[in-house]
C-alpha atoms as a PDB file:
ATOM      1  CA  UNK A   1      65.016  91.198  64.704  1.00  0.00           C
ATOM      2  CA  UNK A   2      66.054  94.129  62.129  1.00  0.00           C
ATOM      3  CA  UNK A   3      66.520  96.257  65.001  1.00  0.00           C
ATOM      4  CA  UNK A   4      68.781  94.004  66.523  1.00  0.00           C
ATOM      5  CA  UNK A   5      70.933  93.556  63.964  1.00  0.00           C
ATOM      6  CA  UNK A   6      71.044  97.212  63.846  1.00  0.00           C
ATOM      7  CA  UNK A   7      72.465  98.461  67.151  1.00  0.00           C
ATOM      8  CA  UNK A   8      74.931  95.047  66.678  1.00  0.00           C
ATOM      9  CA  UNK A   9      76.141  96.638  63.520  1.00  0.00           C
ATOM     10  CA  UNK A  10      76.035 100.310  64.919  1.00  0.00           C
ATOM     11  CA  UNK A  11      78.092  98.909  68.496  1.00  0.00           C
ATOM     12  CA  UNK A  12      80.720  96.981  66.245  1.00  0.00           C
ATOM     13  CA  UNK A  13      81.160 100.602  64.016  1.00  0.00           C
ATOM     14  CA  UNK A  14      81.388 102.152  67.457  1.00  0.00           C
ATOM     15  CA  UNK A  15      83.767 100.062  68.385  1.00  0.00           C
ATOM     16  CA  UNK A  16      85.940  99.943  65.467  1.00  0.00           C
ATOM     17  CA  UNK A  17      85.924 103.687  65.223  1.00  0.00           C
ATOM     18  CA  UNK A  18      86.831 103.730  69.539  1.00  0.00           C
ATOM     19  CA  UNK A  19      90.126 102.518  67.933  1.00  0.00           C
ATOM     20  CA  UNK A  20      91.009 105.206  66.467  1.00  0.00           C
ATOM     21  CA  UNK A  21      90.823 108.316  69.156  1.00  0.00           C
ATOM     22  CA  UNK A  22      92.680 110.882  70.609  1.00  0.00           C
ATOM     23  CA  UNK A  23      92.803 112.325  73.564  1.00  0.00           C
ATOM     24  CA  UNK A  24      93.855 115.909  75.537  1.00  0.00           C
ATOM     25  CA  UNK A  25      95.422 115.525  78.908  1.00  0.00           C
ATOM     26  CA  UNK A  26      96.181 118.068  80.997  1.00  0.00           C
ATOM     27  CA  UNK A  27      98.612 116.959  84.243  1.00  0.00           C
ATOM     28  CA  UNK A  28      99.633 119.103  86.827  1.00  0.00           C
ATOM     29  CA  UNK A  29     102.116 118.380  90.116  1.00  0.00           C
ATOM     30  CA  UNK A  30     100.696 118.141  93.740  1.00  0.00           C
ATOM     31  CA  UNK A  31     102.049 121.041  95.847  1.00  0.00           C
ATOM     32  CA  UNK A  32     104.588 120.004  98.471  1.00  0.00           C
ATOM     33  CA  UNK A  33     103.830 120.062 101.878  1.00  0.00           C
ATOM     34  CA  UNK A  34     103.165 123.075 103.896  1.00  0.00           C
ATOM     35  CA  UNK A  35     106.372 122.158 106.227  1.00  0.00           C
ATOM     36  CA  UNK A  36     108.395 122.308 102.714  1.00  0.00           C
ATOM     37  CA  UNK A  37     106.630 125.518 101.063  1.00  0.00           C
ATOM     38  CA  UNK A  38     108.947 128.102 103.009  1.00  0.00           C
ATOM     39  CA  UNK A  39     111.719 126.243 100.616  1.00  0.00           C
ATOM     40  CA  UNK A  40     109.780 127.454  97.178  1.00  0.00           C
ATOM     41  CA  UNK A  41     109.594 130.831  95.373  1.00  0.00           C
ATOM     42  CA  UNK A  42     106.589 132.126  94.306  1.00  0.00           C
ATOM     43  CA  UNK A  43     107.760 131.632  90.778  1.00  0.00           C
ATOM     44  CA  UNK A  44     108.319 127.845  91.710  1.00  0.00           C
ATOM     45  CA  UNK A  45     104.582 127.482  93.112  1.00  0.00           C
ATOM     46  CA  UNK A  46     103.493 128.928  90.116  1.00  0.00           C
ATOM     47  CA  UNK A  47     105.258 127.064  87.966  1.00  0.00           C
ATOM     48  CA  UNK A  48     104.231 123.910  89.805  1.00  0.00           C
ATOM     49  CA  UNK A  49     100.666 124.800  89.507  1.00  0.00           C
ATOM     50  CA  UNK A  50     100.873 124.980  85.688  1.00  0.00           C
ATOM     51  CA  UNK A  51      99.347 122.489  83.796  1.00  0.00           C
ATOM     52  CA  UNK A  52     101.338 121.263  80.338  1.00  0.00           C
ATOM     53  CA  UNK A  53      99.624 119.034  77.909  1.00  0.00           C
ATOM     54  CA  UNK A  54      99.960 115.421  76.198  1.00  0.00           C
ATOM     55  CA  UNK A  55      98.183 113.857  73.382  1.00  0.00           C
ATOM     56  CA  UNK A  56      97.050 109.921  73.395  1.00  0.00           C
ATOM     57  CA  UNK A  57      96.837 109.116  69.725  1.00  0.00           C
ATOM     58  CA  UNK A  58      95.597 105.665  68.894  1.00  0.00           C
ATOM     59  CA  UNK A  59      94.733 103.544  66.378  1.00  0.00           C
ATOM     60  CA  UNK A  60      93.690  99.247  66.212  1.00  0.00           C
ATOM     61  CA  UNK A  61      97.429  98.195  66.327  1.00  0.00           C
ATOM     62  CA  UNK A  62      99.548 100.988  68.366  1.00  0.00           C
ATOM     63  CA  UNK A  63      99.430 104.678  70.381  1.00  0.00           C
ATOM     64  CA  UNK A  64     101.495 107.680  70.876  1.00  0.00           C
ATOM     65  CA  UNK A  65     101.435 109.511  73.956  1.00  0.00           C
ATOM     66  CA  UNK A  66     103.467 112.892  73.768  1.00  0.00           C
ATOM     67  CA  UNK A  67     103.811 116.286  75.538  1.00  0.00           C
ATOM     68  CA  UNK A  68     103.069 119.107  73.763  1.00  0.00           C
ATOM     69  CA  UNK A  69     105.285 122.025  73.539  1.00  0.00           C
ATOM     70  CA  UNK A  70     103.715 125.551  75.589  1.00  0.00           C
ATOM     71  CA  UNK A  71     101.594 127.414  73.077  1.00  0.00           C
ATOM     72  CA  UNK A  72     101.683 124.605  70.171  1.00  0.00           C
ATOM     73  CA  UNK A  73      98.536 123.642  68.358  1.00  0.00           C
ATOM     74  CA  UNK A  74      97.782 120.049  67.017  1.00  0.00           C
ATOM     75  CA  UNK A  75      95.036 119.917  65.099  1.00  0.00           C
ATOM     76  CA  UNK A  76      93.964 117.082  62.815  1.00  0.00           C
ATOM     77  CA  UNK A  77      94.925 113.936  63.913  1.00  0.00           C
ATOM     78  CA  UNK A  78      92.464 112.477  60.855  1.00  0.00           C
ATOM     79  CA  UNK A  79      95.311 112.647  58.081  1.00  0.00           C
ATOM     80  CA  UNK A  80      98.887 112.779  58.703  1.00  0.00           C
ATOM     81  CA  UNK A  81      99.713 115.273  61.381  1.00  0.00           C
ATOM     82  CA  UNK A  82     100.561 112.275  63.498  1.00  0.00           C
ATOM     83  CA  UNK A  83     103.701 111.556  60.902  1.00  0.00           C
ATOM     84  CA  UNK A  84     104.314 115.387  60.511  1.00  0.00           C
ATOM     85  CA  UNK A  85     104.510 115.757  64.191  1.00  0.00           C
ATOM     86  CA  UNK A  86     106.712 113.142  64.759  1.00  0.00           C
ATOM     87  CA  UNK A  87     109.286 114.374  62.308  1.00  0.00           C
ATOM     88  CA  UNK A  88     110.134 116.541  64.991  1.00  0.00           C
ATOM     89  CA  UNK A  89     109.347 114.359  67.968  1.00  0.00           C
ATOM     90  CA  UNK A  90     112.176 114.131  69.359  1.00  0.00           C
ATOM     91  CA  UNK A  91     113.475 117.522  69.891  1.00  0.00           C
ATOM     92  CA  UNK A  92     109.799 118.434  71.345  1.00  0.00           C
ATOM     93  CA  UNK A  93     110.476 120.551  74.558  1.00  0.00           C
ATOM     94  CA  UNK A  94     108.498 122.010  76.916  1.00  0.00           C
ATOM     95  CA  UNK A  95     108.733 124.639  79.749  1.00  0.00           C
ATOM     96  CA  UNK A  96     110.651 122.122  82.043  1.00  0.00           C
ATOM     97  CA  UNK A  97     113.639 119.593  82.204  1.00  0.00           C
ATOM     98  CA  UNK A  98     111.891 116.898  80.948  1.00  0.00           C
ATOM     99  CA  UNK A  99     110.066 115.718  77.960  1.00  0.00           C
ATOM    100  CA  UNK A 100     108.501 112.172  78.281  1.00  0.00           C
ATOM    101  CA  UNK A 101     106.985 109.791  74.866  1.00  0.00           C
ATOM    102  CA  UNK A 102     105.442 106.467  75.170  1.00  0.00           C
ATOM    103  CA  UNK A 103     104.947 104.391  71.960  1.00  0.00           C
ATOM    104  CA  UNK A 104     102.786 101.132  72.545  1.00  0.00           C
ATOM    105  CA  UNK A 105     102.428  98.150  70.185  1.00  0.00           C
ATOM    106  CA  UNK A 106      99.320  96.000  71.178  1.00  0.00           C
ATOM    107  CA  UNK A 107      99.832  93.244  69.126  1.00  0.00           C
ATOM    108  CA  UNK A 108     102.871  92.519  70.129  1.00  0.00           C
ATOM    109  CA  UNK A 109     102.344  93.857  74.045  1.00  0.00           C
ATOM    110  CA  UNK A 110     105.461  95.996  74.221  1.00  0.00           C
ATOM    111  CA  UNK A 111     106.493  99.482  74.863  1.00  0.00           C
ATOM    112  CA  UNK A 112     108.795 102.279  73.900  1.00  0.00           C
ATOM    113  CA  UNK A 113     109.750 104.625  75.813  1.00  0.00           C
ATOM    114  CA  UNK A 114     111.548 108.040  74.979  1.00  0.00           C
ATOM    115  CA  UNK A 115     112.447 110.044  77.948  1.00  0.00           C
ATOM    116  CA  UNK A 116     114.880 113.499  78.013  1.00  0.00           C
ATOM    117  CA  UNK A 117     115.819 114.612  81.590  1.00  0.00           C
ATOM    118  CA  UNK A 118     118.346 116.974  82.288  1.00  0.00           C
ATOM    119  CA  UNK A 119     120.249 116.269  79.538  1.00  0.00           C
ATOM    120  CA  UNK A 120     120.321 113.136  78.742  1.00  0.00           C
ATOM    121  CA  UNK A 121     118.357 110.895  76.614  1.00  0.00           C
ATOM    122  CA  UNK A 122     117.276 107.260  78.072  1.00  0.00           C
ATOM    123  CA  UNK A 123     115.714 105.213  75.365  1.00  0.00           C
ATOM    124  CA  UNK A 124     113.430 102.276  77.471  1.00  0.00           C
ATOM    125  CA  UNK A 125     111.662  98.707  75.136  1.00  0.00           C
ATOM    126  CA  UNK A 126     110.532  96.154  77.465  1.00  0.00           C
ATOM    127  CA  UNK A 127     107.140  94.292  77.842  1.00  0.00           C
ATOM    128  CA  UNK A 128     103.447  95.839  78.490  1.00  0.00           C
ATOM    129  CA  UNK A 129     103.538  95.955  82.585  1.00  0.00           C
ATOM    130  CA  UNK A 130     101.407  93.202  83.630  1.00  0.00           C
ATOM    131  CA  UNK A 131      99.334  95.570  86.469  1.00  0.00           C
ATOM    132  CA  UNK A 132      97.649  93.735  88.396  1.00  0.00           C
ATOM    133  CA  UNK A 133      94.436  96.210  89.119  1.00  0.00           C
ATOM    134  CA  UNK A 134      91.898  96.599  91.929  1.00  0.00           C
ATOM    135  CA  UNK A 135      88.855  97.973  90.837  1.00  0.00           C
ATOM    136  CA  UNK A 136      86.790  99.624  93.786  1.00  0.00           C
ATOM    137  CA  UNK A 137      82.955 100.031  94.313  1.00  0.00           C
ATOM    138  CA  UNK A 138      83.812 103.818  94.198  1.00  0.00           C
ATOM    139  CA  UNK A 139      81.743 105.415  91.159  1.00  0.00           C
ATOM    140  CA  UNK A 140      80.500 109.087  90.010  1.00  0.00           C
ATOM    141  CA  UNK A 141      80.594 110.827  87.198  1.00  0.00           C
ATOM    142  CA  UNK A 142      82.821 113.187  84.693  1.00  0.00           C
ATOM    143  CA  UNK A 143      82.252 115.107  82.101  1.00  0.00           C
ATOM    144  CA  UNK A 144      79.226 112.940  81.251  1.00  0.00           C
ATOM    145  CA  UNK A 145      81.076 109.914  81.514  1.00  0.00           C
ATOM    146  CA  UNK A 146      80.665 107.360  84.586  1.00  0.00           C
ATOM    147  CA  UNK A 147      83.685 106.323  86.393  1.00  0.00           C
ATOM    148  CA  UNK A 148      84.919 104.163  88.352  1.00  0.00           C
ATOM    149  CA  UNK A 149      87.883 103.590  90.625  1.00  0.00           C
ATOM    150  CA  UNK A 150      90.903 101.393  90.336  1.00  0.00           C
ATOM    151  CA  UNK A 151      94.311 101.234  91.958  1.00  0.00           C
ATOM    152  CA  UNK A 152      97.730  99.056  91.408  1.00  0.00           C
ATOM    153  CA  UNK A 153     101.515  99.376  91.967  1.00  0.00           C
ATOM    154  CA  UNK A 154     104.014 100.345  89.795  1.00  0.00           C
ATOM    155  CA  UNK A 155     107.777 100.456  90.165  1.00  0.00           C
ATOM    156  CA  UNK A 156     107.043 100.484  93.906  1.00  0.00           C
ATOM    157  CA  UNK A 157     104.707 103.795  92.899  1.00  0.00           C
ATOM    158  CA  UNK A 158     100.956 103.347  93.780  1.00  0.00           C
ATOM    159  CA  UNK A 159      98.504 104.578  91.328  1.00  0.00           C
ATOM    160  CA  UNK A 160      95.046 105.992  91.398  1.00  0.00           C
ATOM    161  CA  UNK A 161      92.797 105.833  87.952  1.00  0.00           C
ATOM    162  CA  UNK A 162      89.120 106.663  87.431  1.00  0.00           C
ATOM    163  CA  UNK A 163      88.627 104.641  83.932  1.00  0.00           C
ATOM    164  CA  UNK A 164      85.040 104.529  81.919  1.00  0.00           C
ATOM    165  CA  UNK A 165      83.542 101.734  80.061  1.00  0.00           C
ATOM    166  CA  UNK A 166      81.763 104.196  78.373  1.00  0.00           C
ATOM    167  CA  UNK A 167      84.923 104.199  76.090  1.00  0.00           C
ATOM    168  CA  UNK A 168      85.884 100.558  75.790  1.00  0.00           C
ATOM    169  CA  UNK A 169      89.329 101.227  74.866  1.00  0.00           C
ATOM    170  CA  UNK A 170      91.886  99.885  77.567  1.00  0.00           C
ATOM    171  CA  UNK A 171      94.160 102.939  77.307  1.00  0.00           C
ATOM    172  CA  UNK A 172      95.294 106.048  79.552  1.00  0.00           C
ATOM    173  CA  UNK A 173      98.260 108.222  80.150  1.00  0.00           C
ATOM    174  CA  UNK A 174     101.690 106.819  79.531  1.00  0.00           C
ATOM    175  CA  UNK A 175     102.118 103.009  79.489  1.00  0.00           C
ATOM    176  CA  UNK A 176      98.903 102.418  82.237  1.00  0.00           C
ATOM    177  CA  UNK A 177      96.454 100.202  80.340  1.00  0.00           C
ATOM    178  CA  UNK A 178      94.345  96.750  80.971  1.00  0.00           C
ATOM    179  CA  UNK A 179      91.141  98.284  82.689  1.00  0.00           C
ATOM    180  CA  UNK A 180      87.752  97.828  80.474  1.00  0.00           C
ATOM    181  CA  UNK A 181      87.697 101.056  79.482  1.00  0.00           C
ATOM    182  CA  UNK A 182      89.590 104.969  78.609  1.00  0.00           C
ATOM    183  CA  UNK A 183      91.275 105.876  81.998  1.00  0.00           C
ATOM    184  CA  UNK A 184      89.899 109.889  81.639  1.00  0.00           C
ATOM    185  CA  UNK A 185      92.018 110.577  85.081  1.00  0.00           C
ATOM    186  CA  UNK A 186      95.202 109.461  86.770  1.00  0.00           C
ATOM    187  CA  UNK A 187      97.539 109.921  89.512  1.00  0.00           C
ATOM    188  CA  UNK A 188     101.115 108.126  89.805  1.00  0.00           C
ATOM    189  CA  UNK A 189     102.728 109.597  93.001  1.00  0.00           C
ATOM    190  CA  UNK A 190     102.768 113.562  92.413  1.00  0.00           C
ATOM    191  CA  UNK A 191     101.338 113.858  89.138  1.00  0.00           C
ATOM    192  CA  UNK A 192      97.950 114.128  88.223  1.00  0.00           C
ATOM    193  CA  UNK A 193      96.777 112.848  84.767  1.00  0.00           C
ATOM    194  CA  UNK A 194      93.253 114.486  83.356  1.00  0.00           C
ATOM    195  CA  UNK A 195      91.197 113.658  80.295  1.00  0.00           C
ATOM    196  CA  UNK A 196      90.422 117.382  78.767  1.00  0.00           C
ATOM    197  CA  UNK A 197      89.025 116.897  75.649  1.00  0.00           C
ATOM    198  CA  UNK A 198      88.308 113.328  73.331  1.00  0.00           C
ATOM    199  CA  UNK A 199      87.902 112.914  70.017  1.00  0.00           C
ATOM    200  CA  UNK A 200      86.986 110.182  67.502  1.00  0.00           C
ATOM    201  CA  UNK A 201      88.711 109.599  64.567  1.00  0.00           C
ATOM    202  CA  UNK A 202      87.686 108.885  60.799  1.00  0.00           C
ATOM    203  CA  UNK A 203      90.693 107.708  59.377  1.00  0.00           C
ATOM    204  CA  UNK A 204      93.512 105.564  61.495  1.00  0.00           C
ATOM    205  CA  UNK A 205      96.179 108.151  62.399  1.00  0.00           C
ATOM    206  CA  UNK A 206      99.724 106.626  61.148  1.00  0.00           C
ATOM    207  CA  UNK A 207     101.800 106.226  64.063  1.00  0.00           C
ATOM    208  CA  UNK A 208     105.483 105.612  64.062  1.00  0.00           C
ATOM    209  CA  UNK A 209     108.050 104.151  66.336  1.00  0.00           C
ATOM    210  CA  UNK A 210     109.992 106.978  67.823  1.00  0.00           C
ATOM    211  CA  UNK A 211     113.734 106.432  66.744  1.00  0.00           C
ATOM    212  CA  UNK A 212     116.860 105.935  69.599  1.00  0.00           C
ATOM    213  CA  UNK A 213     119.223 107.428  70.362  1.00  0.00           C
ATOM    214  CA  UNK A 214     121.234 104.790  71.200  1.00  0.00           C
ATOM    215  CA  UNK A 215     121.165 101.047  73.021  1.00  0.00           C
ATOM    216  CA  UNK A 216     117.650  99.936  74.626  1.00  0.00           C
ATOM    217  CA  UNK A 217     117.275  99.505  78.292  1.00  0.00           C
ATOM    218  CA  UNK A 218     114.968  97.772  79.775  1.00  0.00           C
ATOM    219  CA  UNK A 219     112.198  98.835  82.217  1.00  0.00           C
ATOM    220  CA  UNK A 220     113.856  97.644  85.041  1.00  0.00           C
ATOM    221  CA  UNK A 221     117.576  98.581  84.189  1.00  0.00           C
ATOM    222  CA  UNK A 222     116.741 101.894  83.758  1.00  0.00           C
ATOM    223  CA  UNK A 223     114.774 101.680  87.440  1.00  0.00           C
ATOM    224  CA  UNK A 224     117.859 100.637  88.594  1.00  0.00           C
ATOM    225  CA  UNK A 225     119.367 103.916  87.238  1.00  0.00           C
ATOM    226  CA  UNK A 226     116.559 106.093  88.367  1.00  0.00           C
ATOM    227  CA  UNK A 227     116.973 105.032  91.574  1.00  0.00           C
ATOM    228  CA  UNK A 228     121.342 105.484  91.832  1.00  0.00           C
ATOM    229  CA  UNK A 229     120.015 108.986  90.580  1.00  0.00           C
ATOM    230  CA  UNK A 230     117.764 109.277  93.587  1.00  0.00           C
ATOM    231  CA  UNK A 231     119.817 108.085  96.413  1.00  0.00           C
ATOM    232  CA  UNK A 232     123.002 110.257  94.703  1.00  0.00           C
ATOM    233  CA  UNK A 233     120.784 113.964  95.294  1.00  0.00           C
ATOM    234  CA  UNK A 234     119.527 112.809  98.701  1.00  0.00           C
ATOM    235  CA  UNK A 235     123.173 112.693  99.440  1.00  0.00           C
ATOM    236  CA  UNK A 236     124.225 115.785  97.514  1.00  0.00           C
ATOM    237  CA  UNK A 237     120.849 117.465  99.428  1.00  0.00           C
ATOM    238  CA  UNK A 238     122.009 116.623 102.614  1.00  0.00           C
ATOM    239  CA  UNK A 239     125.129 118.401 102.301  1.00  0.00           C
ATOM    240  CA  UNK A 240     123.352 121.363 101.049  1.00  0.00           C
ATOM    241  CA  UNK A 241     121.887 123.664 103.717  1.00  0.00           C
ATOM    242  CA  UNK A 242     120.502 125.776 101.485  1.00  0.00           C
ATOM    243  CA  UNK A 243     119.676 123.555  99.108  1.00  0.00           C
ATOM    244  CA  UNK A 244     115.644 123.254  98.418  1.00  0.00           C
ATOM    245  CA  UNK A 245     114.165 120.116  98.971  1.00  0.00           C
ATOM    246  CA  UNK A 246     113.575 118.116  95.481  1.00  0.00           C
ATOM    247  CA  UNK A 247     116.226 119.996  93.431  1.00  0.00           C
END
């Protein structure tokens, strides 16, 4: 009976502590197809092939997922380098035209999101997506973790995760959540989403809500945007001879 109680009490401290983590991911772009590759530099295949970095920081109540700038170094999570860091959160930049920064609120099942691309500044609150996941028979393992397979649609986007319930902590790369367990590797069209390094934290990091710019959108008005965007370079593309494709 004592040693019952014991690995109850030592699975609800595991638990508890689970809350508060933080994660390394790397994520890297998928090459484009050989047919297109005669369009690309060799600087552009290089720079496609580099991996940049994000941190997940999470504690019971709310997360932070947020690139980090080439060469930075963020160490301790366990006090209040979560704060610091977000003094400066939103001029963070990295080696490319966009920086991207999801802020999640559990409790209340919402999102922000913070995103910079080429030049301007969309500020995005709407509800947690409601994903409706498939989880597949399709299991092996990563870096001493077992994982499994799951798939869903988003924004007309499929996406691939491999999620462990190893970690029971319904989390993963930018607003993708709802599996039983740490997603530790993702893809969402192109990009690739990987679990480098996880750590478990003492002390709940402080995590605050990233500050706008200006008005809100919602998810699906800024979709709506996103996709004028699209349809307006596919049209400026096709005029372009020379132009690559993509850019």
């Amino acid at each position: 009976m004592k040693q019952i109680i014991l690995i109850f009490i030592l699975l609800l401290k595991f638990s508890i502590n689970a809350q508060n983590i933080k994660i390394l991911y790397s994520k890297h772009n998928d090459l484009p197809e050989k047919k297109f590759l005669k369009y690309y530099t060799p600087a552009s295949i290089k720079k496609l092939k580099e991996k940049v970095y994000h941190y997940l920081i999470k504690n019971d109540t709310a997360s932070l997922f947020f690139p980090l700038s080439k060469g930075s170094v963020f160490k301790d999570a366990d006090t209040t380098e979560v704060s610091k860091y977000q003094t400066n959160i939103n001029v963070v930049t990295i080696d490319t035209r966009i920086t991207d920064i999801y802020y999640i609120n559990y409790p209340k099942k919402l999102y922000i999101r913070k995103l910079f691309i080429h030049g301007t500044t969309y500020d995005i609150k709407d509800s947690l997506p409601a994903l409706k996941w498939q989880i597949l028979d399709s299991i092996k393992q990563m870096k001493g973790f077992t994982i499994q397979k799951a798939v869903t649609t988003y924004q007309d986007v499929p996406i691939t995760a491999w999620f462990t319930e190893d970690i029971p902590v319904n989390v993963g790369p930018r607003n993708f959540q709802g599996l039983p367990g740490l997603i530790l590797k993702l893809k969402m069209g192109v990009y690739n989403y990987e679990a480098e390094q996880i750590t478990y934290l003492k002390k709940p990091p402080k995590i605050q809500i990233p500050k706008p710019d200006g008005n809100y959108l919602t998810a699906q008005q800024y979709f709506e945007i996103f996709k004028q965007n699209k349809r307006k370079n596919q049209v400026i593309n096709q005029k372009c001879a020379t132009c690559t494709p993509g850019n």
